[in-house]
Protein backbone atom coordinates (compact mmCIF):
# COMPACT_ATOMS: atom_id res chain seq x y z
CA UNK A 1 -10.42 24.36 34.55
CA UNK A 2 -8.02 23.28 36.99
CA UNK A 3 -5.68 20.29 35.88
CA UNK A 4 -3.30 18.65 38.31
CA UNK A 5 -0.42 17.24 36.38
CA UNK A 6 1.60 14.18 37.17
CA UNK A 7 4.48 12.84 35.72
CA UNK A 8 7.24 10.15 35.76
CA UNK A 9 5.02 8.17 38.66
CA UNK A 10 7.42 5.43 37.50
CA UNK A 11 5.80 2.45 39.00
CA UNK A 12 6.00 3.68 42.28
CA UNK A 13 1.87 3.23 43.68
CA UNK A 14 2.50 4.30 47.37
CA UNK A 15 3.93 7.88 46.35
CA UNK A 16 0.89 7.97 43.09
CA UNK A 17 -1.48 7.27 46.17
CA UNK A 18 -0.25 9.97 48.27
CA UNK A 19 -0.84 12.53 45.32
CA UNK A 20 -4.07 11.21 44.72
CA UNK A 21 -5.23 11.41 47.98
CA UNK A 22 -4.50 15.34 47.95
CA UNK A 23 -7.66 17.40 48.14
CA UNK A 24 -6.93 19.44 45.25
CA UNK A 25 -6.13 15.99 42.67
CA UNK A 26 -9.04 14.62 43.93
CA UNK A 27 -11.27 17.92 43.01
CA UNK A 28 -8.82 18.84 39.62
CA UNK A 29 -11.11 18.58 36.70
CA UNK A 30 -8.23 16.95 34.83
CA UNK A 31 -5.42 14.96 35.64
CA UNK A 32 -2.70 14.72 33.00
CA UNK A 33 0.13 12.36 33.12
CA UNK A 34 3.11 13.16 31.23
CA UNK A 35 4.93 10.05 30.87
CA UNK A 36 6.96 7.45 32.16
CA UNK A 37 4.12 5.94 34.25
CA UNK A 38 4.78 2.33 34.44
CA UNK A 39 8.67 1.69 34.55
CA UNK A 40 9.15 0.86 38.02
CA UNK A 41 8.76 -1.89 40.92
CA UNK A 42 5.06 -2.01 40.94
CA UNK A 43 3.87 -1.37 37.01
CA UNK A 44 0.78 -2.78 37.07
CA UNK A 45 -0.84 -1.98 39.82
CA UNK A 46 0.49 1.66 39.12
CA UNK A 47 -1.90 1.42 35.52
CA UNK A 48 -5.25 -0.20 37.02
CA UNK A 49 -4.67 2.49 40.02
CA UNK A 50 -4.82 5.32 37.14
CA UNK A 51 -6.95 4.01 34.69
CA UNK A 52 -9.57 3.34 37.30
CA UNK A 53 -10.19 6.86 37.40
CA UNK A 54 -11.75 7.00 33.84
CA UNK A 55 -11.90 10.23 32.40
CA UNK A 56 -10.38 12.17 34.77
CA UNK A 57 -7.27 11.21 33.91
CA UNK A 58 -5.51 12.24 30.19
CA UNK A 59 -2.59 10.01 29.36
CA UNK A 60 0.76 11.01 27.21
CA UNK A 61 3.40 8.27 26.40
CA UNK A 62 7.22 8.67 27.98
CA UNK A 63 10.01 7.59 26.34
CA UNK A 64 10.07 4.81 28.83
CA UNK A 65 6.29 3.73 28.25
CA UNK A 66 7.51 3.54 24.91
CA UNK A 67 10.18 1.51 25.66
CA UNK A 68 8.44 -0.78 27.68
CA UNK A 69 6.26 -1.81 24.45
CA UNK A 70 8.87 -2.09 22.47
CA UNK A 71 11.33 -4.30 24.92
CA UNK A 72 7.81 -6.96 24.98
CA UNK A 73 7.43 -6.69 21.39
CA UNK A 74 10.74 -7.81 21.12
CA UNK A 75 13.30 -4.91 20.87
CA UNK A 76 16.38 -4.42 23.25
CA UNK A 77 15.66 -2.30 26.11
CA UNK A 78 17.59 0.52 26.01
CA UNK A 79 16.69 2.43 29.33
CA UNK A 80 19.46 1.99 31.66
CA UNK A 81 17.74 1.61 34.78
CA UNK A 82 17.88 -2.39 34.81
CA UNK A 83 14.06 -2.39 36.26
CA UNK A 84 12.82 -1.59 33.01
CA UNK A 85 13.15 -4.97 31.21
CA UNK A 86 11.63 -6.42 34.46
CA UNK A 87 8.82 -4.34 34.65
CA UNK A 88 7.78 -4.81 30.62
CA UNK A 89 7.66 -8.30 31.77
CA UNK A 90 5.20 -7.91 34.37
CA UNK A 91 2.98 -6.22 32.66
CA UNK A 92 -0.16 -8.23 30.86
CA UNK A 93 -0.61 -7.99 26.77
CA UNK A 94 -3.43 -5.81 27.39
CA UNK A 95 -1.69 -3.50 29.44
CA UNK A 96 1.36 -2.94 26.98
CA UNK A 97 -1.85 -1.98 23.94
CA UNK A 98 -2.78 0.00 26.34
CA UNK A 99 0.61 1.99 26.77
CA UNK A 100 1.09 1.60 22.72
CA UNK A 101 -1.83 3.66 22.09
CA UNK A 102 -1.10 6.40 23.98
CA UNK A 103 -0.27 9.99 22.13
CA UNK A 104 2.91 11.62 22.24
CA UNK A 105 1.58 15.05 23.15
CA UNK A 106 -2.03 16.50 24.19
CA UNK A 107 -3.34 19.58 23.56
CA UNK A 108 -5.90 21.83 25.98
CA UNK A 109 -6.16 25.36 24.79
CA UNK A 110 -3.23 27.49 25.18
CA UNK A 111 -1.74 24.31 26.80
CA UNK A 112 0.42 22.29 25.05
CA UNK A 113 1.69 18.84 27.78
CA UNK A 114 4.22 16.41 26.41
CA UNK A 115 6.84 14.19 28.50
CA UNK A 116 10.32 15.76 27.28
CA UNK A 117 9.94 18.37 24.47
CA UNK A 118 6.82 19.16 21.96
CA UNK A 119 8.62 16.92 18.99
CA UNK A 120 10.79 14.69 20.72
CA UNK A 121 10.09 12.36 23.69
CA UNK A 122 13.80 12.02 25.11
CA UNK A 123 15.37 15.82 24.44
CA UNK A 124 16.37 17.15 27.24
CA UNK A 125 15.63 20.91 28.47
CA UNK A 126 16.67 22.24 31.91
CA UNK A 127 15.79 25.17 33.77
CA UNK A 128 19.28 26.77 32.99
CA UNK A 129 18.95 25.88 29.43
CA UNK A 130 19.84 28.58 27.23
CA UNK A 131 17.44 30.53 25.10
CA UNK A 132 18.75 29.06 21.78
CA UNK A 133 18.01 25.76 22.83
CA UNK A 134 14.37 26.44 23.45
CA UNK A 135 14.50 28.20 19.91
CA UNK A 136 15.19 24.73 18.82
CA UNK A 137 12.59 22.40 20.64
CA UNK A 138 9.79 24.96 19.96
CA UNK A 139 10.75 24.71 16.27
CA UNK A 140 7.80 24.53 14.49
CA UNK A 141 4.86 24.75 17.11
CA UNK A 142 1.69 26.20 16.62
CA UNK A 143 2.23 29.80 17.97
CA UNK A 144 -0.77 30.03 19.56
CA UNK A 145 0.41 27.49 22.29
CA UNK A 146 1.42 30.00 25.23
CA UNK A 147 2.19 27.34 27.91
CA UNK A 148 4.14 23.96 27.68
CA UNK A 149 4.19 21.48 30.00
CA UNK A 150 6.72 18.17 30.26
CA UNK A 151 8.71 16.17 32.08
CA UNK A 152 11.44 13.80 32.08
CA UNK A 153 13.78 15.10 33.58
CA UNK A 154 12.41 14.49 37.15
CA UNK A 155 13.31 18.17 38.55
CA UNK A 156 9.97 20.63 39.05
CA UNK A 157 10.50 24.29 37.51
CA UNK A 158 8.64 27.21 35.49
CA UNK A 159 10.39 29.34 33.61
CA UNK A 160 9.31 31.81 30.63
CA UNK A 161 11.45 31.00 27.34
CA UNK A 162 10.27 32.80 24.17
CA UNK A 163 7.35 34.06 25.35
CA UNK A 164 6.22 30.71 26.19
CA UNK A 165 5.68 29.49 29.93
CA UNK A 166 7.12 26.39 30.16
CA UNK A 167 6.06 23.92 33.47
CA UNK A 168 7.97 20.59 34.66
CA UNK A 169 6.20 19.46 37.73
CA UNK A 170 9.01 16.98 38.35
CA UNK A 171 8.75 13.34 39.60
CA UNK A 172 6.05 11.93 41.56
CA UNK A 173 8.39 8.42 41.81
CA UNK A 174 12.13 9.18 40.98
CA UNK A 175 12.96 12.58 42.29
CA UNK A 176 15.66 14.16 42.39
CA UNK A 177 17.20 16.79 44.34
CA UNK A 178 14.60 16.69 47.49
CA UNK A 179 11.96 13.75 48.50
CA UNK A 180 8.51 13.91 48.10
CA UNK A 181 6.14 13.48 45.26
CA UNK A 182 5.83 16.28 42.84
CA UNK A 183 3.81 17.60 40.99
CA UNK A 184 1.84 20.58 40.06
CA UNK A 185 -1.64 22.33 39.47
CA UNK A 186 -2.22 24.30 36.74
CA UNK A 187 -5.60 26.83 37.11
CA UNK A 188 -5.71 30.91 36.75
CA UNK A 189 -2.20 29.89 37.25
CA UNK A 190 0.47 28.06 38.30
CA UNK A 191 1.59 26.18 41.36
CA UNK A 192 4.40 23.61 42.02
CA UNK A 193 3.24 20.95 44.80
CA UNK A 194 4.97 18.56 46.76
CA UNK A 195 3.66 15.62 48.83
CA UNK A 196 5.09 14.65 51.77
CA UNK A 197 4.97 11.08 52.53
CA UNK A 198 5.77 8.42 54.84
CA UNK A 199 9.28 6.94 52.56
CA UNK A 200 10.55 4.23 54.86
CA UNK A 201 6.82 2.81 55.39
CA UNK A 202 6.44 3.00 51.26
CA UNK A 203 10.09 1.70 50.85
CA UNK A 204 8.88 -1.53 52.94
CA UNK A 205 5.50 -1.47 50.89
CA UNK A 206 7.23 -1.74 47.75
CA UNK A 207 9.79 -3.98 48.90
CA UNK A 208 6.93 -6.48 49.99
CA UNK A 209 4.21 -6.27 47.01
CA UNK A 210 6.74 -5.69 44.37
CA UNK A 211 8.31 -9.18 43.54
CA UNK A 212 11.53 -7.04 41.40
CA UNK A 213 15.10 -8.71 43.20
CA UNK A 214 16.71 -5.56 43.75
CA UNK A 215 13.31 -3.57 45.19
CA UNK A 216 14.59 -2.08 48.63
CA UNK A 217 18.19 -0.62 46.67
CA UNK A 218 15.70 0.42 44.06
CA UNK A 219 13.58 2.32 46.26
CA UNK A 220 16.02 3.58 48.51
CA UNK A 221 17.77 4.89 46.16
CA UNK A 222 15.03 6.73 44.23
CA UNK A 223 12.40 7.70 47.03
CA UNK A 224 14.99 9.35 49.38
CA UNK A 225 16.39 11.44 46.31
CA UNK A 226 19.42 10.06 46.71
CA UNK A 227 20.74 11.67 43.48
CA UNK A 228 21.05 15.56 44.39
CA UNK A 229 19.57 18.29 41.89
CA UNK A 230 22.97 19.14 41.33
CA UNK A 231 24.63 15.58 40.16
CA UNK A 232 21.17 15.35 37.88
CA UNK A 233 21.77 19.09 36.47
CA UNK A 234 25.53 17.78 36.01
CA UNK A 235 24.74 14.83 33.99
CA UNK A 236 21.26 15.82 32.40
CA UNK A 237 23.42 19.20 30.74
CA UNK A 238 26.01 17.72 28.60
CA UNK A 239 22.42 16.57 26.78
CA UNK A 240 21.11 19.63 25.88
CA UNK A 241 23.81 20.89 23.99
CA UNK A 242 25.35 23.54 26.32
CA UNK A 243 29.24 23.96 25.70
CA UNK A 244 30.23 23.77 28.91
């Protein structure tokens, strides 16, 4: 089975259409998402884009699809990227079921996909992060599961830790470190993709269907990658409980 895996699309429809326009997510026999699909400029059109693919596609909830249901059922908001509140609103009561029903993790085989560790959807795990820290977000996890997958944390890597191969495919919409859209197909093994895309053209594209007030800083910031691998690595590490 080959499974193309997407993750932290966040809202953004013209870099999810450039991914699913690649020959090999088109052909996949499974596309997963790993959360944080709909907190963005263009939410909804982002979900009926995805969920028009029926059963392709295999959903997990982020911690900011999460947070999106629970901002519209009337909890604080408590992402700090001021788009979220904005696009919970957007989004119709249908929708927001939708994104409540979705699992926290999903299991194929060996193959274990969740958005930010196995038992907790904001923890924080980096490709530098040190082997007791693993020890501590596989605590507890069926040991036949040989290969995680998650996300969150918007930077694509594989690493072995514990035996265990662990995948992040990085961002489709928010990337840091490099533009692009990426992602990653998983098959007899594993490859890390990235899309190449036309950014100023889907900068203007957002900026004219999205309707959110602050949609061109928004995009410019996120789409060109703006934030570098190392300022995301700087931030993202005093999280996982390093020292130093």
């Amino acid at each position: 089975m080959r499974i193309a895996v997407l993750s932290d699309i966040h809202g953004v429809l013209p870099a999810l259409d450039a991914v699913l326009a690649e020959p090999d997510v088109a052909a996949a026999d499974r596309i997963v998402l790993t959360g944080d699909t709909a907190a963005g400029p263009q939410p909804g059109p982002v979900l009926d884009r995805l969920r028009a693919l029926g059963d392709q596609v295999r959903w997990i909830s982020g911690n900011a699809d999460r947070e999106l249901v629970e901002y519209r059922g009337g909890g604080p908001c408590t992402i700090p990227d001021p788009i979220a509140p904005w696009a919970a609103d957007q989004l119709t009561d249908e929708q927001v079921g939708f994104l409540a029903g979705l699992p926290k993790t999903l299991r194929m085989g060996e193959v274990l996909f969740c958005h930010a560790t196995p038992r907790d959807d904001e923890e924080i795990v980096l490709v530098d992060s040190r082997l007791e820290r693993w020890s501590e977000v596989f605590a507890g996890l069926d040991p036949s599961v040989a290969t995680v997958v998650c996300g969150n944390t918007h930077m694509p890597f594989v690493r072995l830790a514990h035996g265990r191969l662990v995948v992040n495919p990085g961002s489709v919409g928010m990337p840091y470190g490099r533009p692009g859209a990426h992602w990653a197909l998983l098959g007899a093994g594993v490859e890390l993709r990235r899309t190449v895309f036309d950014v100023d053209a889907a900068i203007a594209d957002i900026v004219r269907d999205s309707g959110y007030p602050d949609a061109a800083e928004w995009a410019d910031y996120y789409l060109k990658a703006r934030a570098s691998d190392a300022e995301a690595i700087g931030v993202f590490g005093a999280r996982d409980g390093r020292e130093t």
